[in-house]
Protein backbone atom coordinates (compact mmCIF):
# COMPACT_ATOMS: atom_id res chain seq x y z
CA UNK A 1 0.00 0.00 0.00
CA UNK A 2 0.95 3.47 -1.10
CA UNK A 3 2.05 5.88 2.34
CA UNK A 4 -0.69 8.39 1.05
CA UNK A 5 -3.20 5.66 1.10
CA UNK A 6 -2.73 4.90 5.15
CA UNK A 7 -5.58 6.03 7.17
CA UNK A 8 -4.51 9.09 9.22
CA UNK A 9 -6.54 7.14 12.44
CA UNK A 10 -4.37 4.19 11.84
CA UNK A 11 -1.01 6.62 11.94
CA UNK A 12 -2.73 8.53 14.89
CA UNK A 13 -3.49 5.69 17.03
CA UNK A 14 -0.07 4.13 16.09
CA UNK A 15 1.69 7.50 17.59
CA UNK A 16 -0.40 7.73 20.75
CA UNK A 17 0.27 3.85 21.40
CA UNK A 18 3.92 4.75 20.75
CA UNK A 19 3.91 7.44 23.20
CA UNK A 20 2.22 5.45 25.89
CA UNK A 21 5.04 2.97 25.69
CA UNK A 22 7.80 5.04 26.30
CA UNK A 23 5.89 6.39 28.97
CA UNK A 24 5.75 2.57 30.51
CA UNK A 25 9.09 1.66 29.22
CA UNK A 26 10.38 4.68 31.44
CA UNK A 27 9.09 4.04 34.61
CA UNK A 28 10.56 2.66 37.55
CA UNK A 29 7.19 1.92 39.88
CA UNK A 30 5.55 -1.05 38.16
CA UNK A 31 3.68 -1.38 41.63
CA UNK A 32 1.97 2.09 41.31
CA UNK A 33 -1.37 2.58 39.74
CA UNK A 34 -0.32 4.67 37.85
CA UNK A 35 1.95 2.07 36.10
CA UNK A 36 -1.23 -0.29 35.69
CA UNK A 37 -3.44 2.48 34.01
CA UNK A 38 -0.64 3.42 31.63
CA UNK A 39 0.20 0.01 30.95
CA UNK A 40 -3.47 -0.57 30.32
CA UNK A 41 -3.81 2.00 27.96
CA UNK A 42 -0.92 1.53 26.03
CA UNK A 43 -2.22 -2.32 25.19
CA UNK A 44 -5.67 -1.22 24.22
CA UNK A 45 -4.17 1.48 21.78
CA UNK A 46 -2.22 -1.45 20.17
CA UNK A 47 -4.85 -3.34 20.01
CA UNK A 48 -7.03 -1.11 18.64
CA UNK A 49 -4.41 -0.14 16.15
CA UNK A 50 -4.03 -3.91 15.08
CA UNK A 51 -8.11 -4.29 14.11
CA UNK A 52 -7.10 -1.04 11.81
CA UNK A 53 -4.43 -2.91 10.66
CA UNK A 54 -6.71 -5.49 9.66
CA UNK A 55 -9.80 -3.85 8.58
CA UNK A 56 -7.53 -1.82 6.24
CA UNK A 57 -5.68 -4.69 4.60
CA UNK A 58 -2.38 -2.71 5.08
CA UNK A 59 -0.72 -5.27 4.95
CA UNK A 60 -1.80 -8.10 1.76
CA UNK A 61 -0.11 -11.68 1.39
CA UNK A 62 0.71 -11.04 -2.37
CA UNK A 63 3.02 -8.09 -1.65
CA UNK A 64 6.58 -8.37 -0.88
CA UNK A 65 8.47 -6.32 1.20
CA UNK A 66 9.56 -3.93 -1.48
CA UNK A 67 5.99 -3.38 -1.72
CA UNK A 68 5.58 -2.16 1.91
CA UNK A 69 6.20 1.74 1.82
CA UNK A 70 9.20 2.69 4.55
CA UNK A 71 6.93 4.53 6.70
CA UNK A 72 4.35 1.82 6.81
CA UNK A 73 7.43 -0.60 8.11
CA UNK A 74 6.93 0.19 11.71
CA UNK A 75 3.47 -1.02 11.56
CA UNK A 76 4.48 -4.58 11.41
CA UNK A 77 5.48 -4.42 14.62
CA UNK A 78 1.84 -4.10 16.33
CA UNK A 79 1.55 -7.46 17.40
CA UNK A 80 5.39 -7.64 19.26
CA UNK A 81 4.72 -4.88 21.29
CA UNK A 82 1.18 -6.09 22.63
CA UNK A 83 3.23 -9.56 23.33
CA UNK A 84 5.83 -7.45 25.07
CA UNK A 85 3.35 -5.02 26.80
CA UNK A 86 1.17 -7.74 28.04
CA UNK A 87 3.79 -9.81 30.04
CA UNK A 88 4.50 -6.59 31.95
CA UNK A 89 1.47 -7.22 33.79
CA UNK A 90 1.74 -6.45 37.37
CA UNK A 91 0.58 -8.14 40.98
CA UNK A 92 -0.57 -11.30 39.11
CA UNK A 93 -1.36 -14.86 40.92
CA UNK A 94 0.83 -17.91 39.50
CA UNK A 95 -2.43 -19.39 38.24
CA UNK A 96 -3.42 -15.90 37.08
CA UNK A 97 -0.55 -15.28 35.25
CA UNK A 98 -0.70 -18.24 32.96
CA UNK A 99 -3.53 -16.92 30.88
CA UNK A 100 -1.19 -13.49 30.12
CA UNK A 101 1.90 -15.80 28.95
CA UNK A 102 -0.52 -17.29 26.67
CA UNK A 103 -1.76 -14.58 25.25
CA UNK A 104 1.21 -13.11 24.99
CA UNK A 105 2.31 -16.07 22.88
CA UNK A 106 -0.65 -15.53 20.05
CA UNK A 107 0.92 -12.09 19.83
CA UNK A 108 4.27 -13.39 19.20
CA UNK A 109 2.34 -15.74 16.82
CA UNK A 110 0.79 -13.13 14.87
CA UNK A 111 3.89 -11.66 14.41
CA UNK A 112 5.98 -14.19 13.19
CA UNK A 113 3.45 -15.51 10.84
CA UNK A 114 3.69 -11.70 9.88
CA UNK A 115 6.99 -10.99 8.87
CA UNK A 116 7.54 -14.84 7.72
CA UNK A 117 4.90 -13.59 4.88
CA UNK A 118 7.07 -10.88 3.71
CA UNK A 119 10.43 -13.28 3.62
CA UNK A 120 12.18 -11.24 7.15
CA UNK A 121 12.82 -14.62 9.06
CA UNK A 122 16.11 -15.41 7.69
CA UNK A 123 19.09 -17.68 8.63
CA UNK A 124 19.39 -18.73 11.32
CA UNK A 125 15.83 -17.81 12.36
CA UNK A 126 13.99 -19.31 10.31
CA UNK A 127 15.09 -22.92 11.64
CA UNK A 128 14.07 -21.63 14.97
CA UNK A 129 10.50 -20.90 13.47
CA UNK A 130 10.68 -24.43 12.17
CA UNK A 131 11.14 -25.74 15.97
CA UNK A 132 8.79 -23.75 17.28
CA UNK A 133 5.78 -24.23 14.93
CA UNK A 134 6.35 -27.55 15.29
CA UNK A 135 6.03 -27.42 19.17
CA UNK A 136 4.95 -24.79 20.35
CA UNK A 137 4.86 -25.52 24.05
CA UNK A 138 8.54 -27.25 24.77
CA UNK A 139 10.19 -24.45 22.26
CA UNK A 140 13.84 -23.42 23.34
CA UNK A 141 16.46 -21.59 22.10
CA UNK A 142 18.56 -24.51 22.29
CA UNK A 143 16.24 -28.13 22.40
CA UNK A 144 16.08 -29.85 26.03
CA UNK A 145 18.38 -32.72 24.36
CA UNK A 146 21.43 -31.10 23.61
CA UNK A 147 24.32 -31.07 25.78
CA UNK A 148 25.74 -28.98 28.72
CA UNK A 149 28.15 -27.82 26.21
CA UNK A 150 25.59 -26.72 23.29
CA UNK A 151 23.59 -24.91 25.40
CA UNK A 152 26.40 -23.03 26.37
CA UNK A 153 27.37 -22.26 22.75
CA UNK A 154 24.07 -21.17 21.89
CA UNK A 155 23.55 -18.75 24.77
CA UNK A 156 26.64 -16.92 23.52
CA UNK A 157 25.25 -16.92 19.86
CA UNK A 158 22.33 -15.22 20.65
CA UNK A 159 24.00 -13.02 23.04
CA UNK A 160 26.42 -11.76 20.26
CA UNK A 161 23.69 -11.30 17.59
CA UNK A 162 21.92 -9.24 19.67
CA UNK A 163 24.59 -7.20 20.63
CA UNK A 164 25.47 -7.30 16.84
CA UNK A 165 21.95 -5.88 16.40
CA UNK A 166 21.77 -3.40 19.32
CA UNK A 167 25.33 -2.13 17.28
CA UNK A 168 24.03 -1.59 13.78
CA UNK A 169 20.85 0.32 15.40
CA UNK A 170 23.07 2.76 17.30
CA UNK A 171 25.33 3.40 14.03
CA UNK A 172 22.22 4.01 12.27
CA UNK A 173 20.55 6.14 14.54
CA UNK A 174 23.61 8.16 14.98
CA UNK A 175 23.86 8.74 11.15
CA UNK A 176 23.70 12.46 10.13
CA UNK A 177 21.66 11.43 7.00
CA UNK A 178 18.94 9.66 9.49
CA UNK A 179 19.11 12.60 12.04
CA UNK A 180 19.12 15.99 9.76
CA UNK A 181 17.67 14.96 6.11
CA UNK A 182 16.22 12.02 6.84
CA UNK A 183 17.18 9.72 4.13
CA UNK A 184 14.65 7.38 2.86
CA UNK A 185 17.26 4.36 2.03
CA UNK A 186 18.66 5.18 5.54
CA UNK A 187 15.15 5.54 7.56
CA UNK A 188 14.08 2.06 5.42
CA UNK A 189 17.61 0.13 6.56
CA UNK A 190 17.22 1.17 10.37
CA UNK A 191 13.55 0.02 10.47
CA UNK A 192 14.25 -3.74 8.44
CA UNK A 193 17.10 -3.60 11.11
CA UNK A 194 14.91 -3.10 14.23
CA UNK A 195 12.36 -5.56 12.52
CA UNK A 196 15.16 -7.76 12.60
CA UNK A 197 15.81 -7.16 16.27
CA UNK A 198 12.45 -8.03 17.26
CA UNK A 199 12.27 -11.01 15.45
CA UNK A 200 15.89 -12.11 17.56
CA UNK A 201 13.66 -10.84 20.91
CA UNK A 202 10.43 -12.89 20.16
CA UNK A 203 12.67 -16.02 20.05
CA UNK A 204 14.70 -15.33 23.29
CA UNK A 205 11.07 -13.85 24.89
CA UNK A 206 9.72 -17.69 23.97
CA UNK A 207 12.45 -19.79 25.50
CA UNK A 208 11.78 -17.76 28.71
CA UNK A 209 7.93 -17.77 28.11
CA UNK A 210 8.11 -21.64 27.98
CA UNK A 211 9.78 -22.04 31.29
CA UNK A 212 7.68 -19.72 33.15
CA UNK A 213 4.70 -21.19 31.88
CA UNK A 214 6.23 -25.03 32.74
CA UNK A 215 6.99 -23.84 35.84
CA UNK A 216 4.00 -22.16 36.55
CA UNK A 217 1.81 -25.22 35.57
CA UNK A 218 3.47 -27.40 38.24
CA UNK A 219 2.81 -24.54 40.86
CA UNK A 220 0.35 -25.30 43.94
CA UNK A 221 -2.94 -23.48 43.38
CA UNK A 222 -3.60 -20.55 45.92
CA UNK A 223 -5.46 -21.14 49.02
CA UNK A 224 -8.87 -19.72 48.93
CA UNK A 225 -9.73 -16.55 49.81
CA UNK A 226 -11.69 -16.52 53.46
CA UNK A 227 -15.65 -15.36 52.83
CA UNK A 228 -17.06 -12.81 54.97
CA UNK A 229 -19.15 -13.85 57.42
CA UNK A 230 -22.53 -12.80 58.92
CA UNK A 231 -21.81 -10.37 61.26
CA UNK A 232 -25.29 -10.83 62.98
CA UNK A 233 -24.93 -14.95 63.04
CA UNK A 234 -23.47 -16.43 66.47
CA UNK A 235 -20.00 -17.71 65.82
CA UNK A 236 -19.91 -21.68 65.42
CA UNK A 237 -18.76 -23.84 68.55
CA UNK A 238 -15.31 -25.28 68.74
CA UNK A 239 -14.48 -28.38 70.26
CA UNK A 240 -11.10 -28.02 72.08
CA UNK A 241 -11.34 -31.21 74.09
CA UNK A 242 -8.83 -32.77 71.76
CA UNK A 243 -6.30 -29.90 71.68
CA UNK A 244 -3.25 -29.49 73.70
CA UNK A 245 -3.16 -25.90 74.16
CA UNK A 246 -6.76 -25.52 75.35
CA UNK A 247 -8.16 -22.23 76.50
CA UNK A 248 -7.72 -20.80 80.00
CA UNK A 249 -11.49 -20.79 80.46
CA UNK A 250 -12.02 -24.35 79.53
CA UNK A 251 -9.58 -25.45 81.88
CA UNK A 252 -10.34 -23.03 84.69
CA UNK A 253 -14.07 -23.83 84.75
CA UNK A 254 -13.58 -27.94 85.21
CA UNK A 255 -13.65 -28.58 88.60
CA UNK A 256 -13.10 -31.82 90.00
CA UNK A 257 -9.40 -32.86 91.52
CA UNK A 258 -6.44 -32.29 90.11
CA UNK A 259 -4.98 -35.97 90.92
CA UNK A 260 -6.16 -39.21 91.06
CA UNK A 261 -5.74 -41.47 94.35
CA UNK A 262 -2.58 -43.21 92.54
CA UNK A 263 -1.27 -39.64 92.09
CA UNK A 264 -1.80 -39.25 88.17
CA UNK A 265 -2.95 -36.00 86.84
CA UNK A 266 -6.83 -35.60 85.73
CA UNK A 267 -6.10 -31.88 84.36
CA UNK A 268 -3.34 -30.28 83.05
CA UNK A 269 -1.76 -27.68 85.24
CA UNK A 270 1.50 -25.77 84.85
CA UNK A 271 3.88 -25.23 87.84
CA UNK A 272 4.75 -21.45 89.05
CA UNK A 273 7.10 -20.36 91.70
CA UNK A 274 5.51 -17.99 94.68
CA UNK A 275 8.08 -15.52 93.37
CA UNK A 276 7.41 -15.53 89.37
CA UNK A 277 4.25 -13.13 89.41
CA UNK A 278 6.02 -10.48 88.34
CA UNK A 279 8.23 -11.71 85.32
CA UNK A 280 4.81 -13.72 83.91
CA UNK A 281 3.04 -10.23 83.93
CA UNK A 282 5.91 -9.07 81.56
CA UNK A 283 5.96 -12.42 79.35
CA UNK A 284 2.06 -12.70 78.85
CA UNK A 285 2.57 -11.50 75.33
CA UNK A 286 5.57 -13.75 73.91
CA UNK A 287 5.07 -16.06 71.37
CA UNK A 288 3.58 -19.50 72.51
CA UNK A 289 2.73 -18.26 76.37
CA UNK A 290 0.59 -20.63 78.53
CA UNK A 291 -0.82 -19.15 81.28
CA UNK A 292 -0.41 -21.13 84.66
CA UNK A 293 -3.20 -22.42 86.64
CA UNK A 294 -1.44 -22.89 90.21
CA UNK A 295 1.68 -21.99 92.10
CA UNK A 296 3.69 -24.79 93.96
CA UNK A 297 2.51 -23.68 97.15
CA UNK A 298 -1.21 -24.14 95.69
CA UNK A 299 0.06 -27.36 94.18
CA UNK A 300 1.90 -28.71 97.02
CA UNK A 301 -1.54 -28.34 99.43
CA UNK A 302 -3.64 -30.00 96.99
CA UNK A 303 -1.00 -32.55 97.10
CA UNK A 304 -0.94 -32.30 101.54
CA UNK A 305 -4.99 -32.78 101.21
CA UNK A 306 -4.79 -35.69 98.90
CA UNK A 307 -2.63 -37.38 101.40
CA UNK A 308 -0.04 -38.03 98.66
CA UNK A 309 2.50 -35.90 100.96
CA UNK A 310 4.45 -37.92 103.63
CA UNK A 311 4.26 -36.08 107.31
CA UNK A 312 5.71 -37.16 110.93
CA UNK A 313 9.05 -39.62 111.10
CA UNK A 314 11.74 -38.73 113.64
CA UNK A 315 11.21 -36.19 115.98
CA UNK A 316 11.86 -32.67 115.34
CA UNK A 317 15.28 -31.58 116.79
CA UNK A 318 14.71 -29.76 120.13
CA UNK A 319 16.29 -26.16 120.53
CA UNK A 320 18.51 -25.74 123.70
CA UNK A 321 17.56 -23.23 125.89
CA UNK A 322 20.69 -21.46 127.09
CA UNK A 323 19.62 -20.28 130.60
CA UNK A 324 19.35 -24.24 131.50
CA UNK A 325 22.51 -25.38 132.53
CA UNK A 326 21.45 -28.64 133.12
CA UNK A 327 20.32 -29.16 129.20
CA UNK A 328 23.55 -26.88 128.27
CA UNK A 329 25.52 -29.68 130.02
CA UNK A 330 23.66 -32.82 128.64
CA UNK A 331 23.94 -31.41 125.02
CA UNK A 332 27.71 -30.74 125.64
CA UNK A 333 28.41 -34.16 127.35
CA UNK A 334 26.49 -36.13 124.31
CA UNK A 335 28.61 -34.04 121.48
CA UNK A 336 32.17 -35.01 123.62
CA UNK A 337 30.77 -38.69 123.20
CA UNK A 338 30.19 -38.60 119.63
CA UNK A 339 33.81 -37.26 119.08
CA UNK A 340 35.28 -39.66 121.02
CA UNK A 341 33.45 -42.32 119.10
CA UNK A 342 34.69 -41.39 115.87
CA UNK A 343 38.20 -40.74 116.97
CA UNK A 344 38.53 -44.56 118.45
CA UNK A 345 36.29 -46.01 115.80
CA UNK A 346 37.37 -44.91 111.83
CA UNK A 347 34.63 -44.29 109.41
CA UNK A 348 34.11 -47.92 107.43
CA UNK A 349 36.30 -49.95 110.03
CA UNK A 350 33.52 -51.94 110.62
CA UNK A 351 33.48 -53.12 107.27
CA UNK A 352 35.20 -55.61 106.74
CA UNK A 353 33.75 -57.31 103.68
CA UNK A 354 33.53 -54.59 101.63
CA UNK A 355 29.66 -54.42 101.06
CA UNK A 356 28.15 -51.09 100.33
């Protein structure tokens, strides 16, 4: 088609989806909603500009590219950018974001069927197009089956021929025929060159796709999202006899003893020292806290009433009173004893067999 025969819609929506790229392209927040509106609206301007595409038959199977006037080249890049724009999509779910690679895919599609038409997928593209229309889902740069050392090889390939490309675009951009007159054979060689580039881009942007999408396939769904409840509806009864960590109230309000007559515990209780008040006030909120139900003086009583507490045996030892002599004498006579005892009589001398 003839550049005065393009609809000046087609051109206009082209520029404002244009602008509204660089405008995403150049920012930094893609968490902001800003970023998501943009984004947004740079898609549907795309999109819109490929149904003009279309509805205008730009773009006709029986042309070549020689047919294609230069400043109707950049059109044939519609479909790319919608693949590109559309995997930019932020604050997407795993199982969310499967539906976006795809579609992102059918751009890339469109485009490569596009520019395969007019005879742009050369050596050594076109025998990646060959791999991937023949599988579209388990498409690499380099297939699954070749060696450690061949996928090393071909990552360096493609990373020279794109730094080949990103070369040849700067030298051509920096021409002073392309930046003051504007050369037509200059302006057509820098956009078959960026053509080319995005050609190079929708394979690499595949191999990645693939993997994201094989990864994301094998990825556990999301847990579901809690419904609101009736605010006016009682809340439903838990049963926390089987827990371990039941509430204080449940445990509080059992009654009944605390030990059986062989001593085993009916309830669970915790133990507290008389003197730990203070420190539990200051640990009630730490992770994990359990509240105690008795101090060992409270436990130890329980135990005294249960009878599980042994009380009397020898006789408690009688305090001397000082002002009796007589008892001041006795106790002094009875220690004198005892030392002379264990002076004439050595500690295990009675044992003479050597039994413990």
């Amino acid at each position: 088609m003839d550049a005065s025969d393009t609809p000046q819609s087609l051109r206009a929506l082209f520029d404002a989806a244009e602008a509204k790229r660089q405008i995403v392209e150049s920012s930094y927040d893609s968490s902001s909603p800003t970023y998501a509106s943009e984004l947004e609206a740079a898609i549907s301007l795309y999109t819109k500009t490929h149904e003009a595409i279309a509805t205008s038959s730009l773009f006709s199977p029986n042309e070549g590219i020689e047919d294609v006037a230069t400043s109707e080249l950049p059109f044939l890049l519609t479909s790319f950018y919608i693949a590109e724009l559309v995997q930019k999509t932020p604050r997407l779910q795993p199982q969310e974001r499967i539906p976006v690679l795809r579609r992102a895919r059918l751009a890339y599609d469109a485009f490569l069927n596009l520019v395969d038409a007019y005879g742009l997928v050369k050596s050594p593209y076109n025998r990646l197009l060959e791999r991937y229309q023949d599988d579209r889902d388990a498409f690499a740069l380099v297939p699954s089956t070749a060696d450690a050392a061949a996928k090393r090889n071909g990552k360096i390939a493609s990373f020279k021929a794109e730094k080949a490309l990103k070369e040849k675009l700067s030298i051509l951009k920096a021409n002073p025929r392309y930046l003051e007159n504007g050369d037509e054979e200059l302006v057509r060689e820098l956009y078959l060159t960026n053509t080319l580039f995005c050609i190079h881009t929708t394979f690499t942007s595949l191999d990645y796709l693939n993997r994201e999408l094989s990864l994301l396939s094998r990825a556990p769904p999301a847990p579901p999202v809690a419904t609101q409840t009736d605010p006016s509806r009682p809340p439903p009864e838990v049963d926390h006899t089987l827990r371990l960590d039941q509430p204080m109230s449940q445990l509080l309000g059992r009654g009944g003893p605390l030990l059986s007559k062989e001593g085993k515990p009916l309830q669970p209780f915790t133990l507290l020292g008389s003197g730990s008040r203070q420190e539990l006030r200051r640990g009630v909120f730490r992770a994990g806290h359990n509240l105690p139900t008795m101090s060992i003086d409270e436990y130890l009583e329980e135990e005294r009433r249960q009878g599980n507490i042994l009380e009397g045996g020898t006789q408690p030892k009688t305090v001397v009173d000082e002002d009796d002599m007589d008892a001041v004498d006795r106790e002094t006579y009875k220690a004198r004893a005892w030392d002379d005892y264990t002076d004439d009589n050595r500690k295990g001398s009675g044992n003479t067999l050597n039994m413990g």
